[in-house]
PDB file of N, CA and C in Angstrom:
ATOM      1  N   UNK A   1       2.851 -11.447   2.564  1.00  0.00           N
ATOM      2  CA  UNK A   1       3.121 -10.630   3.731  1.00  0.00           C
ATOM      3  C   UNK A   1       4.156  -9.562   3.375  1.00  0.00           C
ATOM      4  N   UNK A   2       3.911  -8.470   4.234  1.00  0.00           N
ATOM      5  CA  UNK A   2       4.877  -7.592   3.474  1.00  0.00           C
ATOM      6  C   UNK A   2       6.160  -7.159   4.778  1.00  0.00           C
ATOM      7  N   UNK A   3       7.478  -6.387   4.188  1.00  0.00           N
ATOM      8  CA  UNK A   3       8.025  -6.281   5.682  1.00  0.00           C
ATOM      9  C   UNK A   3       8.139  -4.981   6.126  1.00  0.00           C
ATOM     10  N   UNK A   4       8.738  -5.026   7.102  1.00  0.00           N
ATOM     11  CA  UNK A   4       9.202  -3.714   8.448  1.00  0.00           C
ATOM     12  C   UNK A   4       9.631  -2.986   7.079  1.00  0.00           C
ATOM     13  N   UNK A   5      10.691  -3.341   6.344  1.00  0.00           N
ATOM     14  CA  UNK A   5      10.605  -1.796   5.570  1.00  0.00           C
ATOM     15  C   UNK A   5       9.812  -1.574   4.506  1.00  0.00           C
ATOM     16  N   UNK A   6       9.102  -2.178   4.174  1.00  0.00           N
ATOM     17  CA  UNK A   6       7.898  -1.447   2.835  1.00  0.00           C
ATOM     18  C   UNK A   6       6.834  -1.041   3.739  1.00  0.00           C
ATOM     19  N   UNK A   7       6.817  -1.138   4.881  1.00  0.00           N
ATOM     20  CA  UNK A   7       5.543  -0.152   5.388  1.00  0.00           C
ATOM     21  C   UNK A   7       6.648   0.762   5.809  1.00  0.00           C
ATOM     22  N   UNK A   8       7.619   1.086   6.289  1.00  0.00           N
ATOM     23  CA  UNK A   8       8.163   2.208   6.618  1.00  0.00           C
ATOM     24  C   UNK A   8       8.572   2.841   5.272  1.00  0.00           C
ATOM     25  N   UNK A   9       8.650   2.206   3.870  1.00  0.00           N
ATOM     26  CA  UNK A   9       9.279   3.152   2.762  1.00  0.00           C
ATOM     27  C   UNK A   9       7.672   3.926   2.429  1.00  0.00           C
ATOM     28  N   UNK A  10       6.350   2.909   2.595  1.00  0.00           N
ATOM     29  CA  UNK A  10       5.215   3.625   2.179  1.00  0.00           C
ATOM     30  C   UNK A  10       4.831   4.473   3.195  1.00  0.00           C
ATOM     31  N   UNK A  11       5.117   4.716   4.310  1.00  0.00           N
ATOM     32  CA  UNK A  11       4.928   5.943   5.390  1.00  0.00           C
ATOM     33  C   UNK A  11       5.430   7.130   4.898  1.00  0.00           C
ATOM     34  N   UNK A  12       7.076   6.709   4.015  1.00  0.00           N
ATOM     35  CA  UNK A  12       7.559   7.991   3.790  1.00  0.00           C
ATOM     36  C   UNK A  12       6.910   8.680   2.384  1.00  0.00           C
ATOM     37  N   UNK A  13       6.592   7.290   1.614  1.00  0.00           N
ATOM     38  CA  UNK A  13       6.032   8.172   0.370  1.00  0.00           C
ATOM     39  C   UNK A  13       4.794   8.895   0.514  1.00  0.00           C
ATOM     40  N   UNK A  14       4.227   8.785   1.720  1.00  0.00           N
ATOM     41  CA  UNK A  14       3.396   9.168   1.923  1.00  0.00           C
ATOM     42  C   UNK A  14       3.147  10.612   2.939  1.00  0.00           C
ATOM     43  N   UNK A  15       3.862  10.705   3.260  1.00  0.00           N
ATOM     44  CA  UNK A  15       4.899  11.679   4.228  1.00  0.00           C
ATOM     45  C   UNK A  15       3.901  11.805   5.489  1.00  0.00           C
ATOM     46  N   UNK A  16       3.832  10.027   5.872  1.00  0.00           N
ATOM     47  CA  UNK A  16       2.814   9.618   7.304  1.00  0.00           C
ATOM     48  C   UNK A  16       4.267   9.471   8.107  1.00  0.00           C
ATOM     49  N   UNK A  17       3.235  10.138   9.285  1.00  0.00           N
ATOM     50  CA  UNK A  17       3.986   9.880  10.827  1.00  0.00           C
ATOM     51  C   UNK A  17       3.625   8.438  11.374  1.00  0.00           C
ATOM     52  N   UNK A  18       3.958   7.972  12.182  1.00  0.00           N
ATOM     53  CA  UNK A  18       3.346   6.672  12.920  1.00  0.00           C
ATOM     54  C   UNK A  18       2.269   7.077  13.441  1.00  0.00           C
ATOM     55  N   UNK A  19       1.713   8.291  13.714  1.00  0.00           N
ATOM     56  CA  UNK A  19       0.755   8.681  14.401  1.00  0.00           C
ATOM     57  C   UNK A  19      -0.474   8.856  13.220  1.00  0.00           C
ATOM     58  N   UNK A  20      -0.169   9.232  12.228  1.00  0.00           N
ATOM     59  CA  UNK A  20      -0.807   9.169  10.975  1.00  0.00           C
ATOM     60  C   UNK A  20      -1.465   8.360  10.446  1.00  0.00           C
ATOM     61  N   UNK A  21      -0.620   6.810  10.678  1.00  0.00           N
ATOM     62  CA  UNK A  21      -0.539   5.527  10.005  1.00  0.00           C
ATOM     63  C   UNK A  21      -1.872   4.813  11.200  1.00  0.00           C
ATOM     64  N   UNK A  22      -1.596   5.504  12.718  1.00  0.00           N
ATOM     65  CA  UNK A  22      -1.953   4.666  13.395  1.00  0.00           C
ATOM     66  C   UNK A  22      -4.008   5.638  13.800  1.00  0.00           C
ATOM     67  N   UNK A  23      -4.158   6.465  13.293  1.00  0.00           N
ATOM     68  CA  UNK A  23      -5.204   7.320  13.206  1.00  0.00           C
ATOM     69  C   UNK A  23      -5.857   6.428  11.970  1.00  0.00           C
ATOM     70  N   UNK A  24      -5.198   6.109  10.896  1.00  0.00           N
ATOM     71  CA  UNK A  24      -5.706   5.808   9.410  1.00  0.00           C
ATOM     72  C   UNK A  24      -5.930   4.619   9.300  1.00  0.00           C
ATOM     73  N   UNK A  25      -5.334   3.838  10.353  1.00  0.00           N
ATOM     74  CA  UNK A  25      -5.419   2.439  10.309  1.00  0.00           C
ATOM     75  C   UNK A  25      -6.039   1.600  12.127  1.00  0.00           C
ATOM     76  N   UNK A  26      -6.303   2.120  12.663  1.00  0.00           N
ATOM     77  CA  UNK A  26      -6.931   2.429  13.987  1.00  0.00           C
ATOM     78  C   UNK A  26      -6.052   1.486  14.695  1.00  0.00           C
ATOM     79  N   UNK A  27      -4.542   1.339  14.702  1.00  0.00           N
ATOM     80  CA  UNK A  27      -3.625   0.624  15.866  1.00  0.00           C
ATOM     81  C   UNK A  27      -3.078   1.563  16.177  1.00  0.00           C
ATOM     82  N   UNK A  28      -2.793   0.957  17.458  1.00  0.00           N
ATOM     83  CA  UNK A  28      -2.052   2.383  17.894  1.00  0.00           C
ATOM     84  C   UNK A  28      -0.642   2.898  17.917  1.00  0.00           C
ATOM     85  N   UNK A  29      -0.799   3.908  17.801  1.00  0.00           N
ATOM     86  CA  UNK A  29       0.951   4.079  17.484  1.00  0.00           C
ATOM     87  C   UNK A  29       2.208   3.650  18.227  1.00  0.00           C
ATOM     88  N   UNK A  30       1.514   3.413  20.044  1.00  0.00           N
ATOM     89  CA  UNK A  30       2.878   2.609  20.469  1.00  0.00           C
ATOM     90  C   UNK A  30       3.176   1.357  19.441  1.00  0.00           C
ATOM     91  N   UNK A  31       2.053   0.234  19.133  1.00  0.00           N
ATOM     92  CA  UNK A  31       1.957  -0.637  18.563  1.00  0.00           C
ATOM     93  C   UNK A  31       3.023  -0.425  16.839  1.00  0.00           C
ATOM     94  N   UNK A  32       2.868   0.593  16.793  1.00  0.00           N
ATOM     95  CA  UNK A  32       3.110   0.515  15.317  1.00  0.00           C
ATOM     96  C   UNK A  32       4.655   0.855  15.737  1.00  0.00           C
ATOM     97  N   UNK A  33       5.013   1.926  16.100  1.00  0.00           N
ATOM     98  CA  UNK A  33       6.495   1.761  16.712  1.00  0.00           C
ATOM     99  C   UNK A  33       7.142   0.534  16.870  1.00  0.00           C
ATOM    100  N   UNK A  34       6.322  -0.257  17.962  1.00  0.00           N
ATOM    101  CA  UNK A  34       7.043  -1.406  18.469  1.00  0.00           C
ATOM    102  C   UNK A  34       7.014  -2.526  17.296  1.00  0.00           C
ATOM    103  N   UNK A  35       6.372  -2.459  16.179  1.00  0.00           N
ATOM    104  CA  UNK A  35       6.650  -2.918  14.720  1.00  0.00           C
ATOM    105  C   UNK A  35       7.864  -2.809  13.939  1.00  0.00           C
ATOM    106  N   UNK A  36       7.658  -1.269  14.268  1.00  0.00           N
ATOM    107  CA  UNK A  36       8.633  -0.627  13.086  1.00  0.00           C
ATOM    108  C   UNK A  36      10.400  -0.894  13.738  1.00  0.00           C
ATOM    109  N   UNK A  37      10.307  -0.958  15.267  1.00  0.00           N
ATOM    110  CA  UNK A  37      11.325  -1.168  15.924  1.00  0.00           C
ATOM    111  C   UNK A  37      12.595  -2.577  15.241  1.00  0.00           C
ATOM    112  N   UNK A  38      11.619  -3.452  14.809  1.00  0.00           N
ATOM    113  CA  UNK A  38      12.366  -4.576  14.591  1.00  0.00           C
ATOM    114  C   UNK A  38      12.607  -5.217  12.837  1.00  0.00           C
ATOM    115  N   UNK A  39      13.131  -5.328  12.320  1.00  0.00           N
ATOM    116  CA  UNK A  39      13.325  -6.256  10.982  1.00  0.00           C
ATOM    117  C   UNK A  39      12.429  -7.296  10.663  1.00  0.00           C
ATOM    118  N   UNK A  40      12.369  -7.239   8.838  1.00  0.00           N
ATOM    119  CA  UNK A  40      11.587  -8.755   8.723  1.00  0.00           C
ATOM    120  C   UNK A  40      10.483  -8.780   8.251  1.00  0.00           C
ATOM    121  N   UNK A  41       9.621  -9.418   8.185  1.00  0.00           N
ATOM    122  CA  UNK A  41       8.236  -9.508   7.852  1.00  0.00           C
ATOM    123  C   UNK A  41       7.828  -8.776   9.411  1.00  0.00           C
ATOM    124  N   UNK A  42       5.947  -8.094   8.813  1.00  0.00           N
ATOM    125  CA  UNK A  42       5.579  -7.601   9.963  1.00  0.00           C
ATOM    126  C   UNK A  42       4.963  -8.779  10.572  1.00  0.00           C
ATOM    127  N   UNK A  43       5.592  -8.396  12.333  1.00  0.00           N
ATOM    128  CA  UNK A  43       4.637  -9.538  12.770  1.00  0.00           C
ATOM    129  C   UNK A  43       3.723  -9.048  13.716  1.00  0.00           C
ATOM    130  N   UNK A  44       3.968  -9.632  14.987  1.00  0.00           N
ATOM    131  CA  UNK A  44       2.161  -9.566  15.293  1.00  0.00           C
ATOM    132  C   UNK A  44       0.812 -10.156  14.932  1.00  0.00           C
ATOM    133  N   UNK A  45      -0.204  -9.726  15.315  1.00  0.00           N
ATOM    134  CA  UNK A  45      -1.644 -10.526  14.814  1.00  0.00           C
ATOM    135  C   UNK A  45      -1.518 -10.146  13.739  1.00  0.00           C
ATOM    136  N   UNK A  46      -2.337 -11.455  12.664  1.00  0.00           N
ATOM    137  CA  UNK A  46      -2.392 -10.578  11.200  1.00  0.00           C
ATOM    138  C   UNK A  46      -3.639 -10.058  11.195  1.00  0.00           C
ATOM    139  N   UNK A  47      -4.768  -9.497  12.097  1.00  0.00           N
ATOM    140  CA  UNK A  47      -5.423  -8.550  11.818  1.00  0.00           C
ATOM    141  C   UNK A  47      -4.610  -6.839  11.961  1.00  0.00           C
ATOM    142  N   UNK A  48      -3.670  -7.204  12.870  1.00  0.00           N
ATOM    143  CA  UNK A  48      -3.315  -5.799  12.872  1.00  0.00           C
ATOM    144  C   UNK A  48      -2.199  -5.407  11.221  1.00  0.00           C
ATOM    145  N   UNK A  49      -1.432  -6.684  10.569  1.00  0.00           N
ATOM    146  CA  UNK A  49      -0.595  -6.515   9.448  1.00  0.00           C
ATOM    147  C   UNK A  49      -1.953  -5.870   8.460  1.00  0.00           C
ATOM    148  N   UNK A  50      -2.792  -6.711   8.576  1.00  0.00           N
ATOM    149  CA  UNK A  50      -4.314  -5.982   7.274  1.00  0.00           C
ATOM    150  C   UNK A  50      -4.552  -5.117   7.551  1.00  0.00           C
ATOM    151  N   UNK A  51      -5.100  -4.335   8.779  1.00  0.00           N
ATOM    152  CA  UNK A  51      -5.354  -3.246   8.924  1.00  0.00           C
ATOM    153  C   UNK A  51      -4.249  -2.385   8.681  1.00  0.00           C
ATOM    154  N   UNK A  52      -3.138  -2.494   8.883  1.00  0.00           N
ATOM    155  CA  UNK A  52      -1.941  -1.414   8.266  1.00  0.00           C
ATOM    156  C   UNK A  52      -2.011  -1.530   6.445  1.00  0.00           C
ATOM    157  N   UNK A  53      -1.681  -2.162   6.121  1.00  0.00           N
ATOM    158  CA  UNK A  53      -1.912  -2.936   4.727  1.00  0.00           C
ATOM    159  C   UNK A  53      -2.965  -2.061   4.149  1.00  0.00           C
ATOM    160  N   UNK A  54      -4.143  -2.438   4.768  1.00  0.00           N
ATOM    161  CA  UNK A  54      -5.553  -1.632   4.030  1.00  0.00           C
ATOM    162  C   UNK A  54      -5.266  -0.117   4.527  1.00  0.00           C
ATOM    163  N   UNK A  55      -4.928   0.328   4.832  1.00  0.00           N
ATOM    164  CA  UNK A  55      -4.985   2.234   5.099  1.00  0.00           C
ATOM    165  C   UNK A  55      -3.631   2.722   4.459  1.00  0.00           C
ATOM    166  N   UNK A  56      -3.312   1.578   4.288  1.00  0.00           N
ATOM    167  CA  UNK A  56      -1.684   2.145   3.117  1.00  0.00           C
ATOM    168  C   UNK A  56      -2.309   2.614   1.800  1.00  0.00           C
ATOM    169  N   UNK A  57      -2.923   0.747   1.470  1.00  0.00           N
ATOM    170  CA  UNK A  57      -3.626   0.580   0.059  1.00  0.00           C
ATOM    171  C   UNK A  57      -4.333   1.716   0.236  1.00  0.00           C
ATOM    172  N   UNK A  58      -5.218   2.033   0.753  1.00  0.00           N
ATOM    173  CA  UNK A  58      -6.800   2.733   0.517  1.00  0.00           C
ATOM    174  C   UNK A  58      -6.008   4.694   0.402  1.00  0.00           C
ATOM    175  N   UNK A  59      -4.956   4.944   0.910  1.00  0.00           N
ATOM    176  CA  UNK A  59      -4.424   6.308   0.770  1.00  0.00           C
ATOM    177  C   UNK A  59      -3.466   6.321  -0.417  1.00  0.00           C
ATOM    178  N   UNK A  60      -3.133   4.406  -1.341  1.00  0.00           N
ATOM    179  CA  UNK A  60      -2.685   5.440  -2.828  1.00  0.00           C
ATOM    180  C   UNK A  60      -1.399   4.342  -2.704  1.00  0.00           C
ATOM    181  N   UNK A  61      -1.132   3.279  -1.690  1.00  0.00           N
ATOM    182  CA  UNK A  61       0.359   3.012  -2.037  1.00  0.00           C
ATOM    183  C   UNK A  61       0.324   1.797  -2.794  1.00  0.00           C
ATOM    184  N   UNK A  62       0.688   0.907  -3.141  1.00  0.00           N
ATOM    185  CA  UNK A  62       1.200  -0.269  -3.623  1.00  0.00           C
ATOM    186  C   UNK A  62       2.144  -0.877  -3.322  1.00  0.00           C
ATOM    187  N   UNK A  63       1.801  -2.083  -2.836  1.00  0.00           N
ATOM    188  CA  UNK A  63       3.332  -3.563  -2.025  1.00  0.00           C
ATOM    189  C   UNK A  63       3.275  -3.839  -3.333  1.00  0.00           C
ATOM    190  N   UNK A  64       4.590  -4.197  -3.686  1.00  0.00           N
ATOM    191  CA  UNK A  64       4.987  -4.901  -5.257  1.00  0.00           C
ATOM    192  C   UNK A  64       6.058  -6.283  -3.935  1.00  0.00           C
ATOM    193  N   UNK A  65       5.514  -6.908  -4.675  1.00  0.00           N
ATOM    194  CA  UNK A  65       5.894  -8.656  -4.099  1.00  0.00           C
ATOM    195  C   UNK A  65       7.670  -9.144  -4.431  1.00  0.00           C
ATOM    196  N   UNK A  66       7.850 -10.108  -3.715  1.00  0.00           N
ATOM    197  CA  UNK A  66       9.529 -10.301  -4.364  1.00  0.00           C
ATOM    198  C   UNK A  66       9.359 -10.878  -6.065  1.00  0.00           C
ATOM    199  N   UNK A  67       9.734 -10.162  -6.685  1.00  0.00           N
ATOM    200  CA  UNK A  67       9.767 -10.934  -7.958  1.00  0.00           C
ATOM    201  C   UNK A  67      11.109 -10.764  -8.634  1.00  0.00           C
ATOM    202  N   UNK A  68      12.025 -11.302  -8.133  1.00  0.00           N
ATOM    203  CA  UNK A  68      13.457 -11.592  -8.446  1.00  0.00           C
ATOM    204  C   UNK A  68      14.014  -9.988  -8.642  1.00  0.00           C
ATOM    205  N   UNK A  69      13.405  -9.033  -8.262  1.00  0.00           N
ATOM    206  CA  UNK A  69      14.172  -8.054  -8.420  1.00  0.00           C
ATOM    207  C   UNK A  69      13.617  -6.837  -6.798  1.00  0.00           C
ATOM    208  N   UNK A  70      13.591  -7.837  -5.909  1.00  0.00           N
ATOM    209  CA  UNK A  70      13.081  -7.123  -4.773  1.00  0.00           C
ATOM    210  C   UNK A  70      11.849  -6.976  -4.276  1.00  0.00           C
ATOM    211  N   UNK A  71      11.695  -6.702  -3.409  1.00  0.00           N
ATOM    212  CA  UNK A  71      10.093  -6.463  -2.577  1.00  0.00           C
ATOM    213  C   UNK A  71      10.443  -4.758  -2.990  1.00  0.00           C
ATOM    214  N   UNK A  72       9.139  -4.309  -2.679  1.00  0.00           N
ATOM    215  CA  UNK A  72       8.963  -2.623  -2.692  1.00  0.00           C
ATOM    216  C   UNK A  72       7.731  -2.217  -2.989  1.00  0.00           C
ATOM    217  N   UNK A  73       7.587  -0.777  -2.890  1.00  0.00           N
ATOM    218  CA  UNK A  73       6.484   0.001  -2.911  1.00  0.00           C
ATOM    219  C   UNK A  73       6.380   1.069  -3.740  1.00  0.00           C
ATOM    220  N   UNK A  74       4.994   1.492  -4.295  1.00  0.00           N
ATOM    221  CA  UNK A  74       4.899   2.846  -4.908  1.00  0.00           C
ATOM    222  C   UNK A  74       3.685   3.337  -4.507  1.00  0.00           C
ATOM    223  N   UNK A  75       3.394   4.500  -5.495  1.00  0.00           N
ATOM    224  CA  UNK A  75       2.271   5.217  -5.709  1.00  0.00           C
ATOM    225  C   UNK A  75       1.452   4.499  -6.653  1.00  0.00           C
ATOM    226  N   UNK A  76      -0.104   4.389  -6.346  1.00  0.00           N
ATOM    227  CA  UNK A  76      -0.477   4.139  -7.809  1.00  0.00           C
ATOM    228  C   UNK A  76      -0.844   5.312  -8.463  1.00  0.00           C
ATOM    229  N   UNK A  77      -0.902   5.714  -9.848  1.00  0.00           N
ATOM    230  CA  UNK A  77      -0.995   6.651 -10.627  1.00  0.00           C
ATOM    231  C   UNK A  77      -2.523   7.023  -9.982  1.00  0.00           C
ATOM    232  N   UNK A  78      -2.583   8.389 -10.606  1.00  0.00           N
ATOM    233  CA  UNK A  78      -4.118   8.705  -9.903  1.00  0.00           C
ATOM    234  C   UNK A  78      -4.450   8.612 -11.212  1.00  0.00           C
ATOM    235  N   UNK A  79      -5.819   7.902 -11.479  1.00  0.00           N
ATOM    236  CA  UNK A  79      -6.922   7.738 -12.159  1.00  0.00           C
ATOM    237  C   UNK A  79      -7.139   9.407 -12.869  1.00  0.00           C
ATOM    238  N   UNK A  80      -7.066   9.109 -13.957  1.00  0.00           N
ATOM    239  CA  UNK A  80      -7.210  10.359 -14.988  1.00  0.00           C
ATOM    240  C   UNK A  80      -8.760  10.601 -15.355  1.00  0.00           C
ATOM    241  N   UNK A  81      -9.784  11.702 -14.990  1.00  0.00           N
ATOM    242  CA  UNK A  81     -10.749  11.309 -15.132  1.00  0.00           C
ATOM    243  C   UNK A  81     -11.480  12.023 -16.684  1.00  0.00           C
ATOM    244  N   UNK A  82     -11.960  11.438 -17.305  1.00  0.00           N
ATOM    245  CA  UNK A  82     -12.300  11.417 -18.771  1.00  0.00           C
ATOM    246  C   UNK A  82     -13.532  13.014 -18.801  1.00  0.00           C
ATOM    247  N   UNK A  83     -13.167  13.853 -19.484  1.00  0.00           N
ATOM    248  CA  UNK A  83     -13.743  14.625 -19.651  1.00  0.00           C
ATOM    249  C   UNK A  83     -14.688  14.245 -21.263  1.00  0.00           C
ATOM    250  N   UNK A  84     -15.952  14.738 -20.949  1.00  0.00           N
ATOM    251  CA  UNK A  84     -17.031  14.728 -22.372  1.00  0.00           C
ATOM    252  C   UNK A  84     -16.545  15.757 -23.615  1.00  0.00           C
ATOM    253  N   UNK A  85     -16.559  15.720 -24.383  1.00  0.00           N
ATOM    254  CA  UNK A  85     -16.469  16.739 -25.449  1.00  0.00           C
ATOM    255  C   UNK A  85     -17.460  17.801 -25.480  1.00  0.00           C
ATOM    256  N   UNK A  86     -17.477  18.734 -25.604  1.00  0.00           N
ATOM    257  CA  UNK A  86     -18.236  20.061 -25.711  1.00  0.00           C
ATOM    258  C   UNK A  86     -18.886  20.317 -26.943  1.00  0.00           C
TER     259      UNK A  86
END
């Protein structure tokens, strides 16, 4: 599960509004507010945590898990695409 701030640090790397997040991920943005309002793991239904989750993933971000050096987020690299020789 991921928390209130790695979806708010991947909003910013992403330079999404809540209104953005909530268009891309079809909850709605009061909903996502009233998320973002509080600390912690996200709660709520966990269909609505997946559906945020999947429109993060699917626009490029990455949850990196606690592994003794923090929870957090990135970009994934964009796929370099292989050109043929001439």
């Amino acid at each position: 599960m991921i928390s209130i701030r790695q979806l708010k640090a991947a909003r910013v790397l992403l330079a999404w509004s809540q209104g953005d997040l909530a268009r891309a991920s079809g909850i709605s943005e009061p909903t996502i507010a009233r998320l973002e309002s509080s600390d912690g793991p996200v709660g709520g239904r966990p269909e609505t945590a997946a559906a945020l989750v999947g429109a993060l993933e699917k626009a490029g971000i990455e949850f990196i898990p606690e592994n003794g050096g923090g929870a957090g987020v990135r970009l994934k690299k964009k796929k370099r695409q292989s050109r043929s020789p001439s």
